[in-house]
ModelCIF file with pLDDT and N, C-alpha, C, O atoms, coordinates in Angstrom:
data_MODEL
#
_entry.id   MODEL 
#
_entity.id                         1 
_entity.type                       polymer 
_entity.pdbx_number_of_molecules   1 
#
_entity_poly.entity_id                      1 
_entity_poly.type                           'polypeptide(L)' 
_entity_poly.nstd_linkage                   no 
_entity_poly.nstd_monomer                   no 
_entity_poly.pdbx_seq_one_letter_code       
;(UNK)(UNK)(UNK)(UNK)(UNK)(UNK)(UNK)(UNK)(UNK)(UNK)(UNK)(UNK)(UNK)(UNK)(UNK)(UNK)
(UNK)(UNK)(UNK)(UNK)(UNK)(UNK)(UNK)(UNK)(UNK)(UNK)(UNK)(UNK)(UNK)(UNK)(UNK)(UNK)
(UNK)(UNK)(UNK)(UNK)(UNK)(UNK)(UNK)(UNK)(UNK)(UNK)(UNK)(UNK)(UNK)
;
_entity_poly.pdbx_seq_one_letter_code_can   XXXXXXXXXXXXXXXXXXXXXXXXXXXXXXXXXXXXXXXXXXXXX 
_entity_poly.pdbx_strand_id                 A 
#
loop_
_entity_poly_seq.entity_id 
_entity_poly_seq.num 
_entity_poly_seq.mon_id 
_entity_poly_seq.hetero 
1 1  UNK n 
1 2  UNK n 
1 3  UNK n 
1 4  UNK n 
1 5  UNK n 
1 6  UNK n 
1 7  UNK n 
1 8  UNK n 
1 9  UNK n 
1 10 UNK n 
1 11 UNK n 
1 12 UNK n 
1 13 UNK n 
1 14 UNK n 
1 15 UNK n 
1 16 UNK n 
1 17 UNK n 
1 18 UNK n 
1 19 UNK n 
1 20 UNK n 
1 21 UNK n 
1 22 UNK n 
1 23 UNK n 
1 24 UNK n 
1 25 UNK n 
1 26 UNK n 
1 27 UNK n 
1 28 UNK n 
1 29 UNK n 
1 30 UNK n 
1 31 UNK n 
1 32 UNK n 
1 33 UNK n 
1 34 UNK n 
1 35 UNK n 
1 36 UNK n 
1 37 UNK n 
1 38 UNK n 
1 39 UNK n 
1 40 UNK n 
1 41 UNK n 
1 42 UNK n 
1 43 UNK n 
1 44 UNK n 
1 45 UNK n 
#
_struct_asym.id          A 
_struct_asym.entity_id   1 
#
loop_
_ma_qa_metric.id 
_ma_qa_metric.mode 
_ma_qa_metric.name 
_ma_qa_metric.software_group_id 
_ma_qa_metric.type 
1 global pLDDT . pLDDT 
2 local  pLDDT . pLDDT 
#
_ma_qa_metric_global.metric_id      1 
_ma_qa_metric_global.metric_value   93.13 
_ma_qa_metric_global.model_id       1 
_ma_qa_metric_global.ordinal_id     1 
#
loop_
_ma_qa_metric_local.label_asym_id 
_ma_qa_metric_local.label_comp_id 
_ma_qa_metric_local.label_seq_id 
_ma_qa_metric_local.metric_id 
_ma_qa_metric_local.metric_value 
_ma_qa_metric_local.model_id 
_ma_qa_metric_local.ordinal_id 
A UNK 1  2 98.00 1 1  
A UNK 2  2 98.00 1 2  
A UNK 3  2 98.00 1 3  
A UNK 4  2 98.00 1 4  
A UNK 5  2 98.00 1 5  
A UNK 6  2 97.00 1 6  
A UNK 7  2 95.00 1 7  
A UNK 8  2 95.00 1 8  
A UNK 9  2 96.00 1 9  
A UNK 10 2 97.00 1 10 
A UNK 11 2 96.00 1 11 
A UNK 12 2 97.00 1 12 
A UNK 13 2 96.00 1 13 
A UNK 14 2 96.00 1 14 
A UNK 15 2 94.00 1 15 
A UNK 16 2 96.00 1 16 
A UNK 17 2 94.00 1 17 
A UNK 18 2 95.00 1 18 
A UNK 19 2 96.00 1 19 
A UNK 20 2 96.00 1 20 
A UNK 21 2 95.00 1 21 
A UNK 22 2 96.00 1 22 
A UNK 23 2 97.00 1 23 
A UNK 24 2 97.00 1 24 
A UNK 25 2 98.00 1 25 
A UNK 26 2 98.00 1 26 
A UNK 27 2 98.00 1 27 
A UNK 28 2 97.00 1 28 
A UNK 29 2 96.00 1 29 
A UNK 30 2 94.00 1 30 
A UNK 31 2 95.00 1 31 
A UNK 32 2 96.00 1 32 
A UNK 33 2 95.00 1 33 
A UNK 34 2 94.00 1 34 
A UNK 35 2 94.00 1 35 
A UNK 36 2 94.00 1 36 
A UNK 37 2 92.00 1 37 
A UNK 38 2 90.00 1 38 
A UNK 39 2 90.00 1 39 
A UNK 40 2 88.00 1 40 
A UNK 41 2 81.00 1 41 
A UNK 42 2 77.00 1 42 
A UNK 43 2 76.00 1 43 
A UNK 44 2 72.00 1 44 
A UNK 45 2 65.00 1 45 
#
loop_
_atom_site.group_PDB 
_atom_site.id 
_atom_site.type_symbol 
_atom_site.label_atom_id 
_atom_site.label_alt_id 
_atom_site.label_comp_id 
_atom_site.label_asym_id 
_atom_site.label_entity_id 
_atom_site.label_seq_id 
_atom_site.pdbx_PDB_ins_code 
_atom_site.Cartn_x 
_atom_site.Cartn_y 
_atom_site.Cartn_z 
_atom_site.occupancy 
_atom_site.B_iso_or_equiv 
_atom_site.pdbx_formal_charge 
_atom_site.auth_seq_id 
_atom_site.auth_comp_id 
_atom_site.auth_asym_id 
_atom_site.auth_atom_id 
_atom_site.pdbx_PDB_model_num 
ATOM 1   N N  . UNK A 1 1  ? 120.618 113.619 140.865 1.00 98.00 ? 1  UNK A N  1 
ATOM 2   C CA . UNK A 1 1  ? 121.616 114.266 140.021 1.00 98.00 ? 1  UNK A CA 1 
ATOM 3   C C  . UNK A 1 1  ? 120.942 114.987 138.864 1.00 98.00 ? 1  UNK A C  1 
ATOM 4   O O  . UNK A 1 1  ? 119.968 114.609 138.213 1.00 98.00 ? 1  UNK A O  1 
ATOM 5   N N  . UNK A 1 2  ? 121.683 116.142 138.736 1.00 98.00 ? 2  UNK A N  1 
ATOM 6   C CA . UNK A 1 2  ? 120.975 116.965 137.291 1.00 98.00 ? 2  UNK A CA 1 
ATOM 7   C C  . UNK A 1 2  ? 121.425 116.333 136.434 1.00 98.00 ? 2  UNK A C  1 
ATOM 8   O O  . UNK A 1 2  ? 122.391 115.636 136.745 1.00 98.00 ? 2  UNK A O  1 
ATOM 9   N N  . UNK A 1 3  ? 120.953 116.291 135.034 1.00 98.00 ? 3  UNK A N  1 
ATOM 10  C CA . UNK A 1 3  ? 121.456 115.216 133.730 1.00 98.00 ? 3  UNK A CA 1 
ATOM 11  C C  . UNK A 1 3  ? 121.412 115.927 132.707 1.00 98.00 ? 3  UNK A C  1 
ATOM 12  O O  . UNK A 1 3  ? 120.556 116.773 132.966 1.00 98.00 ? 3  UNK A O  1 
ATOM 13  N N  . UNK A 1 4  ? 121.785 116.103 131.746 1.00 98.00 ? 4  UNK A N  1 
ATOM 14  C CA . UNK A 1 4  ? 121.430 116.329 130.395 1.00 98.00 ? 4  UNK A CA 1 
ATOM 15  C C  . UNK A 1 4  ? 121.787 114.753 129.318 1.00 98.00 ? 4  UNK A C  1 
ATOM 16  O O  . UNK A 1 4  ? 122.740 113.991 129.479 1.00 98.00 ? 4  UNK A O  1 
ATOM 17  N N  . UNK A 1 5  ? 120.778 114.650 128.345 1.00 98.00 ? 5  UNK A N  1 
ATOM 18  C CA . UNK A 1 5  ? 120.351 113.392 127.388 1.00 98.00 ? 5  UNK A CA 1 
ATOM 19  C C  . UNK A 1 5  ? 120.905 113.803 126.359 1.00 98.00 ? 5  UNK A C  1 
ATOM 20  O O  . UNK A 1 5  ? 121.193 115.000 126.329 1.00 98.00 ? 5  UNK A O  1 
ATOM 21  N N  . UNK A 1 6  ? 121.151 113.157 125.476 1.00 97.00 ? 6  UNK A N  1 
ATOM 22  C CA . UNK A 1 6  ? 121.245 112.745 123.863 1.00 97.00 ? 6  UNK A CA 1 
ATOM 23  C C  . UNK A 1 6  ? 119.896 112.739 123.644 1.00 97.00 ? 6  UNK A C  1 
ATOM 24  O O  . UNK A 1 6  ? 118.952 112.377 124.347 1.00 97.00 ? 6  UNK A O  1 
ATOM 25  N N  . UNK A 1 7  ? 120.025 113.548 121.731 1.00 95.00 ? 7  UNK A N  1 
ATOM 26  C CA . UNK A 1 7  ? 118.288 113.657 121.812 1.00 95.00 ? 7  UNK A CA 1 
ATOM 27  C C  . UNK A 1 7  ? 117.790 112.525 121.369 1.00 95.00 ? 7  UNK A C  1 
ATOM 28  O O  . UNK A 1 7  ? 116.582 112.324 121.503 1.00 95.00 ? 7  UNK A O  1 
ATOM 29  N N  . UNK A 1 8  ? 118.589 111.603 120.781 1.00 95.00 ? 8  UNK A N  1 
ATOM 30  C CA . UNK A 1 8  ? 117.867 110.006 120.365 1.00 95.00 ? 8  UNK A CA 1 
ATOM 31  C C  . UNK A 1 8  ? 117.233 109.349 121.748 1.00 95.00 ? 8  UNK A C  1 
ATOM 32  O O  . UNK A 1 8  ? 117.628 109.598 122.887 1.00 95.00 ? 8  UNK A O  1 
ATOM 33  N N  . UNK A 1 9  ? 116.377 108.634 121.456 1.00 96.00 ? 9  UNK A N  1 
ATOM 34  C CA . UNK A 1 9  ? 115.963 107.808 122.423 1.00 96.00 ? 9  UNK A CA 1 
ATOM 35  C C  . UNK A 1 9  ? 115.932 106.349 121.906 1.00 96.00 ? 9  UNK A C  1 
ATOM 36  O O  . UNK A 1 9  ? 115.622 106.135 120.734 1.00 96.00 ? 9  UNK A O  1 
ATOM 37  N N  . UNK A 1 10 ? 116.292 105.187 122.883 1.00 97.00 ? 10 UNK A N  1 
ATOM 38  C CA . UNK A 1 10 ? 116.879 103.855 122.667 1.00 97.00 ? 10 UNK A CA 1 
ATOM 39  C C  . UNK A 1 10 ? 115.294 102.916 123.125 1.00 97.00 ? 10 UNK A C  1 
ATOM 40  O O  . UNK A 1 10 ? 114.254 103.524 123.383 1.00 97.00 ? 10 UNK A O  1 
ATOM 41  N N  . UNK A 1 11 ? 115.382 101.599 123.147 1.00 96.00 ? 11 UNK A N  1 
ATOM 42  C CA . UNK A 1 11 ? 113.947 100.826 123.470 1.00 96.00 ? 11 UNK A CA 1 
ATOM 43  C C  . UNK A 1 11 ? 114.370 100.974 125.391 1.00 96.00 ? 11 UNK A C  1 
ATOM 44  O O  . UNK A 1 11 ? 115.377 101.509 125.853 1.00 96.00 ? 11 UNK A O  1 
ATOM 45  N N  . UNK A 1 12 ? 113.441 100.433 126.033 1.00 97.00 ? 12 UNK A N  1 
ATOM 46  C CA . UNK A 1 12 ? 113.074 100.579 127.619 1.00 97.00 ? 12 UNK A CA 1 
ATOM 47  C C  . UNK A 1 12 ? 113.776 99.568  127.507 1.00 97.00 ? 12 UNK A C  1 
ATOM 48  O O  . UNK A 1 12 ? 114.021 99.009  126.438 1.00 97.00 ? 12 UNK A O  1 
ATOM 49  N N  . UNK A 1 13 ? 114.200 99.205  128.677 1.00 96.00 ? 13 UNK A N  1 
ATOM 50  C CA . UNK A 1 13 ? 115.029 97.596  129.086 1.00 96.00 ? 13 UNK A CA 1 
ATOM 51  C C  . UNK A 1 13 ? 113.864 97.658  130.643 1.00 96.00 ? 13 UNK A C  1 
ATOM 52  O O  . UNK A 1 13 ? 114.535 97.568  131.671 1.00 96.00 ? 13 UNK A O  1 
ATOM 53  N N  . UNK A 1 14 ? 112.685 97.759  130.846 1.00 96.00 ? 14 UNK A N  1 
ATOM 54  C CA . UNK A 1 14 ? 112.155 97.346  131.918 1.00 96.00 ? 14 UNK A CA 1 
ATOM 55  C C  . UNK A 1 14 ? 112.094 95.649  132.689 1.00 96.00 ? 14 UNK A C  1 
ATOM 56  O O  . UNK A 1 14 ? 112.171 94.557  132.127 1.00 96.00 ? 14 UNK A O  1 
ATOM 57  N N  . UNK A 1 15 ? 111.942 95.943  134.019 1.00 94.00 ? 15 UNK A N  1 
ATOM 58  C CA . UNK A 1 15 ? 111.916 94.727  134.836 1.00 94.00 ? 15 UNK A CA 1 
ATOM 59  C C  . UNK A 1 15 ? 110.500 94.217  134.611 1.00 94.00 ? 15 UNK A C  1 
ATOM 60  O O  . UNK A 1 15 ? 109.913 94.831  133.721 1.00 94.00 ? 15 UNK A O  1 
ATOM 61  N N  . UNK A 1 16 ? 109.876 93.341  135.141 1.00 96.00 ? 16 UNK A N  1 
ATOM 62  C CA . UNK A 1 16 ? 108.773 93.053  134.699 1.00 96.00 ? 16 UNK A CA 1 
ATOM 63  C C  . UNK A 1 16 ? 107.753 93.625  135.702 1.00 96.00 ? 16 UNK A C  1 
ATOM 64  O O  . UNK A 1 16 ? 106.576 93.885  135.453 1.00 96.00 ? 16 UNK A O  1 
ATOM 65  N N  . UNK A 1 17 ? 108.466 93.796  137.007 1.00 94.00 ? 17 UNK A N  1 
ATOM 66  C CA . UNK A 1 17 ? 107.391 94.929  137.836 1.00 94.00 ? 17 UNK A CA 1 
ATOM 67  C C  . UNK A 1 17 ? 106.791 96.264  137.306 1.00 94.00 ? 17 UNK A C  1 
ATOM 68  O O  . UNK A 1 17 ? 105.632 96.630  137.497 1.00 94.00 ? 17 UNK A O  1 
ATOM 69  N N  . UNK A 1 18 ? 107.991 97.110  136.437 1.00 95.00 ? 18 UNK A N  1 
ATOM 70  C CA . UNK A 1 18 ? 107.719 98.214  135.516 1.00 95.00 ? 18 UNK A CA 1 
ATOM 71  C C  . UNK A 1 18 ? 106.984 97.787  134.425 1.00 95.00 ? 18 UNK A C  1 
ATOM 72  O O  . UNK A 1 18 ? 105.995 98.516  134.347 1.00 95.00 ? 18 UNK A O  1 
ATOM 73  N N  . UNK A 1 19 ? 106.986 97.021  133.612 1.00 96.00 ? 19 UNK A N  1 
ATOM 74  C CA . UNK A 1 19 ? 106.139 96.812  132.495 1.00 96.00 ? 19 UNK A CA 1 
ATOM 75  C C  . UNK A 1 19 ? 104.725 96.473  132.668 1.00 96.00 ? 19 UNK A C  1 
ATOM 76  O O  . UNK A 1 19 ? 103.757 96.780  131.972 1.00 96.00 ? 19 UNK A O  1 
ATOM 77  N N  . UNK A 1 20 ? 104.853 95.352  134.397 1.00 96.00 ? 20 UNK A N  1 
ATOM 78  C CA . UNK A 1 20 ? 103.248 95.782  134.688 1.00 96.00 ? 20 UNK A CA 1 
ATOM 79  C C  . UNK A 1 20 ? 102.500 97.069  134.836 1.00 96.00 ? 20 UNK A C  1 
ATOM 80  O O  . UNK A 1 20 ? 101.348 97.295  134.468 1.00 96.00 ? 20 UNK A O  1 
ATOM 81  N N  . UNK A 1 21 ? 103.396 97.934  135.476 1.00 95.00 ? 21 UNK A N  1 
ATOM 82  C CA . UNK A 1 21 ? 103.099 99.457  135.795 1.00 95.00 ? 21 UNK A CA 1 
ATOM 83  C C  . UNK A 1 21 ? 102.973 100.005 134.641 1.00 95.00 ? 21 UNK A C  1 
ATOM 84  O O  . UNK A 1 21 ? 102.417 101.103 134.630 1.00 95.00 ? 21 UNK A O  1 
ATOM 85  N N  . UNK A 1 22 ? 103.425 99.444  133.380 1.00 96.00 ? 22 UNK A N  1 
ATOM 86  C CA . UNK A 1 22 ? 103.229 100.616 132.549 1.00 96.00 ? 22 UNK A CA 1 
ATOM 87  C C  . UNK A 1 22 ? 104.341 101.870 131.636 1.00 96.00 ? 22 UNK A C  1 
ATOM 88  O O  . UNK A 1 22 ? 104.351 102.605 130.649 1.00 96.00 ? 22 UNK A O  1 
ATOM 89  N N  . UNK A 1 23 ? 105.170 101.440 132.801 1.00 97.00 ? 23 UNK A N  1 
ATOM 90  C CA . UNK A 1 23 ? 106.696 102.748 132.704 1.00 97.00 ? 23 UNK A CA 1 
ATOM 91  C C  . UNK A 1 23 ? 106.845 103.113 131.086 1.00 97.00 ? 23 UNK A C  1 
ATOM 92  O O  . UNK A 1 23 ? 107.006 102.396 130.099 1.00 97.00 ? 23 UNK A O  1 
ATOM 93  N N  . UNK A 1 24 ? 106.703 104.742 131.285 1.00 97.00 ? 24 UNK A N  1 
ATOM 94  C CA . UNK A 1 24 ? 106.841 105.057 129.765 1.00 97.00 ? 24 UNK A CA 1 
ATOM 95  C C  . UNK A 1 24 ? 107.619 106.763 130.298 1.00 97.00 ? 24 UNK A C  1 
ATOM 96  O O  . UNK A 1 24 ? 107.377 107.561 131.203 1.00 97.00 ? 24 UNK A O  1 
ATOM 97  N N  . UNK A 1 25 ? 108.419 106.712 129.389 1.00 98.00 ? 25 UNK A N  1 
ATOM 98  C CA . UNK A 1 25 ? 108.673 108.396 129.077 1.00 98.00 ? 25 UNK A CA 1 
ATOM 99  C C  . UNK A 1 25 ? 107.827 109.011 129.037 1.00 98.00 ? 25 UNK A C  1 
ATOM 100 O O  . UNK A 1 25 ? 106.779 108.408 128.804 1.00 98.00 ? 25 UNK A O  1 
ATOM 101 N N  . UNK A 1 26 ? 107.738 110.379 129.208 1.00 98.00 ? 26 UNK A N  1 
ATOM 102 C CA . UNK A 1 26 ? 107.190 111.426 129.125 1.00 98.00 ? 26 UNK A CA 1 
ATOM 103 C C  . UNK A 1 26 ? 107.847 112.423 129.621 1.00 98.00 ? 26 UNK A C  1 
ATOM 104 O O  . UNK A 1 26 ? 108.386 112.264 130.716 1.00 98.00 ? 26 UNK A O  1 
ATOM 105 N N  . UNK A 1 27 ? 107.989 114.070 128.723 1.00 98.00 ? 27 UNK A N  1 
ATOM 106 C CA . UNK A 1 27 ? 108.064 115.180 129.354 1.00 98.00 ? 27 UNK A CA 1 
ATOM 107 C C  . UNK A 1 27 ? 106.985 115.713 129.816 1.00 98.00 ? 27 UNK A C  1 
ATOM 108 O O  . UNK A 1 27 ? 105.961 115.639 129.137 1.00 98.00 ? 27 UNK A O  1 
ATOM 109 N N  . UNK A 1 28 ? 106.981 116.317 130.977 1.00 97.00 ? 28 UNK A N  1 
ATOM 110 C CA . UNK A 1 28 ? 105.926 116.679 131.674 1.00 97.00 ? 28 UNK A CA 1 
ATOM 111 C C  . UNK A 1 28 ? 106.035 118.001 132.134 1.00 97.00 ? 28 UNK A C  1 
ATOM 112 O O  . UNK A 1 28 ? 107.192 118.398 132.270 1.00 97.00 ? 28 UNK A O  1 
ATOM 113 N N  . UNK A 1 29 ? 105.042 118.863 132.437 1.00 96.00 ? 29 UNK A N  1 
ATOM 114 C CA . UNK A 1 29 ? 105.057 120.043 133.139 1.00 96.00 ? 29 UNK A CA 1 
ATOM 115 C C  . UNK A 1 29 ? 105.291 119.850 134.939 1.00 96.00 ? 29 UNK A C  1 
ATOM 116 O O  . UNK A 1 29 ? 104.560 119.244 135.723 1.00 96.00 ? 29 UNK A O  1 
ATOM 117 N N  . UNK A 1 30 ? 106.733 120.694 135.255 1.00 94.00 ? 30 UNK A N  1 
ATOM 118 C CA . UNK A 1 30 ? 106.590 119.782 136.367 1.00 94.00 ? 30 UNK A CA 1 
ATOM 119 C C  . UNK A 1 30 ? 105.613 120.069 137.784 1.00 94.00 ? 30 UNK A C  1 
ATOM 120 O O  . UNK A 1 30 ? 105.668 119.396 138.813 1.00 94.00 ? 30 UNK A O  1 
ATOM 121 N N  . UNK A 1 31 ? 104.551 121.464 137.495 1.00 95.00 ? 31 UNK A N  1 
ATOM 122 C CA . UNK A 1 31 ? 104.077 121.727 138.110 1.00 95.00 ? 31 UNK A CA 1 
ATOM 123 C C  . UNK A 1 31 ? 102.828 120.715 138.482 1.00 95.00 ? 31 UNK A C  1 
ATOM 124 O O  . UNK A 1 31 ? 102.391 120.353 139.574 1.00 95.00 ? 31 UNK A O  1 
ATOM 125 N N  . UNK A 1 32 ? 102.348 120.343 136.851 1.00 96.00 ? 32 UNK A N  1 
ATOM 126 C CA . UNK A 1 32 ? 101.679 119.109 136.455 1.00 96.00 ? 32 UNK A CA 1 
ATOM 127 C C  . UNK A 1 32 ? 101.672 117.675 137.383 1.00 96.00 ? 32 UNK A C  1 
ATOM 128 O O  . UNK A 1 32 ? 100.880 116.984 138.024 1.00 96.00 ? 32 UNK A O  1 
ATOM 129 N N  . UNK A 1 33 ? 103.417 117.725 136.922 1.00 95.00 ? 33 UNK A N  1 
ATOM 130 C CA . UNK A 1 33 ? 103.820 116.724 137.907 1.00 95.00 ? 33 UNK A CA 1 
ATOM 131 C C  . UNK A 1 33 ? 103.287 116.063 139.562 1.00 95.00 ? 33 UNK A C  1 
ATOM 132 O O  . UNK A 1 33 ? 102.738 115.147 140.174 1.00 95.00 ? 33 UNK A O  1 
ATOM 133 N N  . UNK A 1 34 ? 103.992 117.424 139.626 1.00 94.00 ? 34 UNK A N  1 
ATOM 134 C CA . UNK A 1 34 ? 103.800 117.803 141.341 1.00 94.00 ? 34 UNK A CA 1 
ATOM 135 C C  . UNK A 1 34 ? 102.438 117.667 141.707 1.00 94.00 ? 34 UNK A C  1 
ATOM 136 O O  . UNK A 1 34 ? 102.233 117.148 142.804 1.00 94.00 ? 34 UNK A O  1 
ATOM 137 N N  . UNK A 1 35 ? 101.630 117.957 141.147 1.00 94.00 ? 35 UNK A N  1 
ATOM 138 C CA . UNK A 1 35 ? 100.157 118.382 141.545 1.00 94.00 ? 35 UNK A CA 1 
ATOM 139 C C  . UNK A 1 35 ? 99.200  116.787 141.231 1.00 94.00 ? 35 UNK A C  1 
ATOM 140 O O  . UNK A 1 35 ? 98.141  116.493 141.786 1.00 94.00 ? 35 UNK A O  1 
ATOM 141 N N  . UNK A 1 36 ? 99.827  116.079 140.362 1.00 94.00 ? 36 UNK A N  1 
ATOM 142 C CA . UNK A 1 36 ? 99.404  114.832 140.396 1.00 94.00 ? 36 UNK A CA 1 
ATOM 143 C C  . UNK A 1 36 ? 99.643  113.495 141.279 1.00 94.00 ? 36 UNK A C  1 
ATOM 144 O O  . UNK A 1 36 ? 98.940  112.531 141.582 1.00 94.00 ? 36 UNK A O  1 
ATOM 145 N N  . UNK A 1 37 ? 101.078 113.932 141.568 1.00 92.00 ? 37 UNK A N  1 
ATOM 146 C CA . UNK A 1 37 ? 101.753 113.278 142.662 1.00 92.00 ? 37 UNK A CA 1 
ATOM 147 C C  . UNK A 1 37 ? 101.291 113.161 144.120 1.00 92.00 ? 37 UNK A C  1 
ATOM 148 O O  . UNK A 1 37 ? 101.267 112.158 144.833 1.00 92.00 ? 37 UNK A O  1 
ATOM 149 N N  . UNK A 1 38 ? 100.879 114.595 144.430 1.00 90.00 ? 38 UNK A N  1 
ATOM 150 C CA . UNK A 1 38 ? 100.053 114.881 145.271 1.00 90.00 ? 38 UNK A CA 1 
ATOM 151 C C  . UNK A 1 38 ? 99.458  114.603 145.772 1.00 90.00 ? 38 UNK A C  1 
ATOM 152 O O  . UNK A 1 38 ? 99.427  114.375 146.981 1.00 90.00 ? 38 UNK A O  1 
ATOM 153 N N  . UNK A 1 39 ? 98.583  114.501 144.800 1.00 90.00 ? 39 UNK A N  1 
ATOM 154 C CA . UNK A 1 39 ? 96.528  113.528 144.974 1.00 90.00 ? 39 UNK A CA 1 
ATOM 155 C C  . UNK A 1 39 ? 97.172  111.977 145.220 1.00 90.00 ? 39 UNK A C  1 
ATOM 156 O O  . UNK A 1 39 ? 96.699  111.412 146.206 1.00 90.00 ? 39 UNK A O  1 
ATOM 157 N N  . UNK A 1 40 ? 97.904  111.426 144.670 1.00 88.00 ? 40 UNK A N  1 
ATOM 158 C CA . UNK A 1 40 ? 97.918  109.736 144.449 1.00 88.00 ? 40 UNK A CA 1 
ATOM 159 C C  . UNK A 1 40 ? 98.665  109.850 145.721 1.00 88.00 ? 40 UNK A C  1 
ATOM 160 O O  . UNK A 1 40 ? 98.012  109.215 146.549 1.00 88.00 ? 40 UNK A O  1 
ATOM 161 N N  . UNK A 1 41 ? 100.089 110.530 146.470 1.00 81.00 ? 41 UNK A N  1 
ATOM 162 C CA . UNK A 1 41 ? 100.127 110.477 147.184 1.00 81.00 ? 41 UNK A CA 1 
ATOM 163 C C  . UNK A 1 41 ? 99.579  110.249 148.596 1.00 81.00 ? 41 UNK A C  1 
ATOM 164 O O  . UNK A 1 41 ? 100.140 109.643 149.509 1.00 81.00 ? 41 UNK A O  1 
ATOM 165 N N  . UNK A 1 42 ? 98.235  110.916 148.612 1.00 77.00 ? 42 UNK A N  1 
ATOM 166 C CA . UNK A 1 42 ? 97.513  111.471 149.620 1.00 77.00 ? 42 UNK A CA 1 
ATOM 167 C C  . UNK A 1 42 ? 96.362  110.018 149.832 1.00 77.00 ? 42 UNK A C  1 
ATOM 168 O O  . UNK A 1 42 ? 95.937  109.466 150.847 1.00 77.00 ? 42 UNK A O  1 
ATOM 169 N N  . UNK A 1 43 ? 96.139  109.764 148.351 1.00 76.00 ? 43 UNK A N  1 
ATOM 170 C CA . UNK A 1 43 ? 95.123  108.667 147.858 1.00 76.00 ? 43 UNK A CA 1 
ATOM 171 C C  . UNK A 1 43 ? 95.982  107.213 148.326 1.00 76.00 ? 43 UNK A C  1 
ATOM 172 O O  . UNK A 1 43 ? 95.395  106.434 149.077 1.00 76.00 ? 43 UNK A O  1 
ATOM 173 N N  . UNK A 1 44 ? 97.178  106.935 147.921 1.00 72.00 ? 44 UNK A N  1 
ATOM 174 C CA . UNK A 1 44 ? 97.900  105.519 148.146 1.00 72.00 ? 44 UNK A CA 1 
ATOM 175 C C  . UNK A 1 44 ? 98.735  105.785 149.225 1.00 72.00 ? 44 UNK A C  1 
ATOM 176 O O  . UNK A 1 44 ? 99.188  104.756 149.728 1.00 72.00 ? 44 UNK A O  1 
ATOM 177 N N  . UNK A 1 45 ? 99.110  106.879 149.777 1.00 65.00 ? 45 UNK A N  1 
ATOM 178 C CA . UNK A 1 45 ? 99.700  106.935 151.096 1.00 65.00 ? 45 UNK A CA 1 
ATOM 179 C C  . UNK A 1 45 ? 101.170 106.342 150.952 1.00 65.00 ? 45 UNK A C  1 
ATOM 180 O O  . UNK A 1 45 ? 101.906 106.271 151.937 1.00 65.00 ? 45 UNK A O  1 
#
């Protein structure tokens, strides 16, 4: 779904699988994105 946000941002409510991972916001370039996704894709299958 497309979204639009409120510009405040609230604390993470992560599970503890995500907090091992790390899970954080970020805006990203999504070409950036894509192109990183990619490699790890290709790398973790």
């Amino acid at each position: 779904y497309l979204a639009e946000v409120l510009d405040e941002v609230k604390e993470q409510k992560l599970d503890k699988y995500e907090q091992e991972l790390g899970y954080e916001l970020v805006w990203e370039d999504l070409k950036k994105a894509y192109e990183i996704n990619m490699e790890l894709g290709q790398k973790y299958e």
